[in-house]
Protein backbone atom coordinates (compact mmCIF):
# COMPACT_ATOMS: atom_id res chain seq x y z
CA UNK A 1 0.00 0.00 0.00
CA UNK A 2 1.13 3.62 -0.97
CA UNK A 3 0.76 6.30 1.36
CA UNK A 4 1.73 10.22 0.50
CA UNK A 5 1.90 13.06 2.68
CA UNK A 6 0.01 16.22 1.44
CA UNK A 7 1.18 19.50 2.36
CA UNK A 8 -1.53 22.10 1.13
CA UNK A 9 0.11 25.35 2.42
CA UNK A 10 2.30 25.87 -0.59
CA UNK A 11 1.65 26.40 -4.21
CA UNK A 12 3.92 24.32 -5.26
CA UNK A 13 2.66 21.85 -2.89
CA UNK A 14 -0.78 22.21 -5.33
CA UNK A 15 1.32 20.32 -8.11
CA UNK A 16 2.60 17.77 -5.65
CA UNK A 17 -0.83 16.98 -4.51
CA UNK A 18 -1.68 16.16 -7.95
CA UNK A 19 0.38 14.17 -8.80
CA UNK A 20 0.52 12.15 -5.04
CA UNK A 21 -3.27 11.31 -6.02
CA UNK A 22 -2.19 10.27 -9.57
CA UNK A 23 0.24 7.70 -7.58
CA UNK A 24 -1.96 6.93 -5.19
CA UNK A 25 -4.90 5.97 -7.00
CA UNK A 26 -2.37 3.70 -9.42
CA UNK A 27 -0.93 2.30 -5.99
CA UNK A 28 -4.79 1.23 -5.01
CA UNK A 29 -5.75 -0.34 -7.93
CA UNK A 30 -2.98 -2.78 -7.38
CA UNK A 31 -4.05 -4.02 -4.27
CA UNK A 32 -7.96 -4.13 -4.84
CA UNK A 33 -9.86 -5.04 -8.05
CA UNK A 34 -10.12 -2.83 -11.19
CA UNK A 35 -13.70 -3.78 -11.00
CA UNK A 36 -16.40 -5.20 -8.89
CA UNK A 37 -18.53 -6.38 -11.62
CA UNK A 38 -15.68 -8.69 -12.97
CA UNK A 39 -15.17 -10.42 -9.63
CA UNK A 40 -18.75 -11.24 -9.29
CA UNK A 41 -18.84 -12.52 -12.85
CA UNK A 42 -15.69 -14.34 -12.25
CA UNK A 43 -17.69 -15.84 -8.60
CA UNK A 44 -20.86 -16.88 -10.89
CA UNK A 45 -18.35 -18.70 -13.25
CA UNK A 46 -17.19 -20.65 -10.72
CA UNK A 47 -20.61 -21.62 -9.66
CA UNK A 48 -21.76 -22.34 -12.54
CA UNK A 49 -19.33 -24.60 -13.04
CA UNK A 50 -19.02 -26.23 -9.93
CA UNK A 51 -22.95 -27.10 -9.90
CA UNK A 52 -22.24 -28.31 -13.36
CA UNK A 53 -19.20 -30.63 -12.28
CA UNK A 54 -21.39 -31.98 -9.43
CA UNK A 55 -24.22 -32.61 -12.17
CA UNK A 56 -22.33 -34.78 -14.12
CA UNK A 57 -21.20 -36.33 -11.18
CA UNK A 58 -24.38 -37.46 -10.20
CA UNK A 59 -25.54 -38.38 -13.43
CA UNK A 60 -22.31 -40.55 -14.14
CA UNK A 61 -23.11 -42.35 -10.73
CA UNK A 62 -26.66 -43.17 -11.82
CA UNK A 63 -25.91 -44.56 -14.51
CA UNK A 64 -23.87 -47.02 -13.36
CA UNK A 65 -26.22 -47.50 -10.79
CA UNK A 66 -28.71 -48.54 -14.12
CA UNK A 67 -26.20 -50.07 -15.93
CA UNK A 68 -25.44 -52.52 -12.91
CA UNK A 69 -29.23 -52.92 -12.35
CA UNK A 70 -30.03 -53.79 -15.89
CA UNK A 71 -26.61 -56.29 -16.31
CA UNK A 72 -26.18 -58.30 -13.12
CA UNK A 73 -23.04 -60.33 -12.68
CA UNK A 74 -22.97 -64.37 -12.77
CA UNK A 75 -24.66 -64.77 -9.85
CA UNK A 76 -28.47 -63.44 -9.02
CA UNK A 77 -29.02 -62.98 -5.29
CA UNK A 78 -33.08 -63.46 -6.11
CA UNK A 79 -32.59 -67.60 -7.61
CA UNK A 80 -33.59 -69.94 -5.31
CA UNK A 81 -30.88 -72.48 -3.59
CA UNK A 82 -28.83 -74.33 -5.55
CA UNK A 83 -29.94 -72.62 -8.97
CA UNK A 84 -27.63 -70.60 -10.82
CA UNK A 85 -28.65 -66.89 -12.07
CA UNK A 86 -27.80 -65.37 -15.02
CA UNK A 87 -29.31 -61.78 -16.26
CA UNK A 88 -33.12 -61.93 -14.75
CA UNK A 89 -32.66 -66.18 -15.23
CA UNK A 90 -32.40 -68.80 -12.87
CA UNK A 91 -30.98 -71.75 -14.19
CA UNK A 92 -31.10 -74.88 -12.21
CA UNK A 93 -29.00 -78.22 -13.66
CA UNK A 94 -30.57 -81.79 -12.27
CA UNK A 95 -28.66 -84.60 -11.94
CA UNK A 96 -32.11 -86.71 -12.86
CA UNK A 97 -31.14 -88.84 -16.36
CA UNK A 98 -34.74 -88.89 -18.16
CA UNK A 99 -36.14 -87.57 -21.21
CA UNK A 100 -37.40 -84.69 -22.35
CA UNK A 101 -41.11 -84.62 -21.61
CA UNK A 102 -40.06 -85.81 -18.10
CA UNK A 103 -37.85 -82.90 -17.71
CA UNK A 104 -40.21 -80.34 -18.96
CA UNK A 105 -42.87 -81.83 -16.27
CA UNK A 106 -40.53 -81.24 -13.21
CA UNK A 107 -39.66 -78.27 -13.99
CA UNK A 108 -43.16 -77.28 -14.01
CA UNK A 109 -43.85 -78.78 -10.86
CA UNK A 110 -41.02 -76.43 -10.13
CA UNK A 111 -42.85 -73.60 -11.38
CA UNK A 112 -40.39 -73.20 -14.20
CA UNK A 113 -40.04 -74.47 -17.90
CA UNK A 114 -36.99 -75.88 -19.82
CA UNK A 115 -33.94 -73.37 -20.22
CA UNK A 116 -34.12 -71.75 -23.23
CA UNK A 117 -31.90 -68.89 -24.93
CA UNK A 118 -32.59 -65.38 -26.10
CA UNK A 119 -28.66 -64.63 -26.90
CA UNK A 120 -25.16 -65.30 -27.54
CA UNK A 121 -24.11 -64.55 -23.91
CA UNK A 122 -27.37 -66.89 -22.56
CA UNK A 123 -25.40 -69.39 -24.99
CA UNK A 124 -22.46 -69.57 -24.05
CA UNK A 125 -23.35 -69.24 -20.05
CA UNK A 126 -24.98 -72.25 -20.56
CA UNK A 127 -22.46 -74.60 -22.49
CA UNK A 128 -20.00 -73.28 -19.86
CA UNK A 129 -21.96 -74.36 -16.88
CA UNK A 130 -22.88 -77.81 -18.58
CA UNK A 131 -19.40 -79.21 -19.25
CA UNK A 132 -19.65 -82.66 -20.85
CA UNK A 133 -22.67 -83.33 -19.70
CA UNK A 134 -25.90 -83.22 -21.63
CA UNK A 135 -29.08 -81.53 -20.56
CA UNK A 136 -32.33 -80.93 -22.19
CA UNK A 137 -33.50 -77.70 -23.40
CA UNK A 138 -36.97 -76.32 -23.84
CA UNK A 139 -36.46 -76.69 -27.96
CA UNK A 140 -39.04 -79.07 -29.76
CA UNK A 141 -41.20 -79.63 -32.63
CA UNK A 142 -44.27 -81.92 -33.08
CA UNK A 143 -42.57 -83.66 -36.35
CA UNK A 144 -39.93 -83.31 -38.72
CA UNK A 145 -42.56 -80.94 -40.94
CA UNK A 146 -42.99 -78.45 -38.03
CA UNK A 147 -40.70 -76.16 -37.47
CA UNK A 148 -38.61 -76.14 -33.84
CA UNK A 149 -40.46 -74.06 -31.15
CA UNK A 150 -39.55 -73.41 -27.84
CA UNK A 151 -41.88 -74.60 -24.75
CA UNK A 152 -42.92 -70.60 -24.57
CA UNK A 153 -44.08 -71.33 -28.25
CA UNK A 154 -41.89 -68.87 -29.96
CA UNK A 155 -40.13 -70.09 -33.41
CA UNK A 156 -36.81 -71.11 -33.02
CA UNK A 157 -34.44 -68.79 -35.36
CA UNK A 158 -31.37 -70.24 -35.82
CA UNK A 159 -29.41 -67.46 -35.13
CA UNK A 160 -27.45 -69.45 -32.13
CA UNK A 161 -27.02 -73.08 -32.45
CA UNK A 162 -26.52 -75.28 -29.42
């Protein structure tokens, strides 16, 4: 901070005191702001952009939050004991050798139909968790004329072959 000593009693004082509040005022704008306006501009910039950081923030972490909703892992907390989840599926492998008609009425009994497939992943989860063994699938069709249907009587498409 600049600080001048003003002597008024002299005329050539009169010049001095001129140019002490020339340096003076230069001396003050140093230390405080050129302009109010800019620091509050400069202050609603920064809001701005902090509300808009924290924004995105929260938006990133909700959609994870969907993301991990709408793709569970391997395991679904919701399948019953012993049964295996995959997506919104519960898979369950028996160890009961009998045919297919068989199969398809226990797992009714069970409240629940023959696996069947709606994609590549479904696919592949379920030649992983089969290993060499053999299991039945809900895939038929009444004769070799009809086409292949699954037991929730949608055509088979070929698109993913067991």
């Amino acid at each position: 901070m600049c600080m001048l000593k003003r002597d008024l009693t002299t005329p050539d004082s009169l010049q001095e005191v001129k140019i002490g509040e020339k340096l003076q005022g230069k001396c003050l704008r140093n230390v405080s702001p050129e302009s109010p306006v800019k620091l509050y501009c400069c202050y609603i910039v920064i809001m701005v952009l902090t509300v808009t950081v924290i924004g995105l923030s929260i938006a990133l972490s909700v959609r994870k939050e969907i993301v991990a909703i709408s793709r569970p892992g391997p395991y679904y907390s919701t399948c019953p004991k012993d049964w295996i989840g995959f997506g919104s599926k519960c898979f369950y492998f028996s160890e009961d050798v009998r045919n297919w008609t068989f199969s398809q009425t226990y797992c009714m009994a069970l409240e629940a139909r023959l696996a069947l497939y709606d994609s590549l992943e479904e696919l592949n989860f379920l030649k992983r968790y089969k290993g060499a063994s053999d299991y039945w699938i809900g895939l038929h069709r009444e004769s070799p004329e009809h086409p292949w249907t699954w037991t929730d009587n949608t055509e088979y498409n070929n698109l993913y072959v067991f």
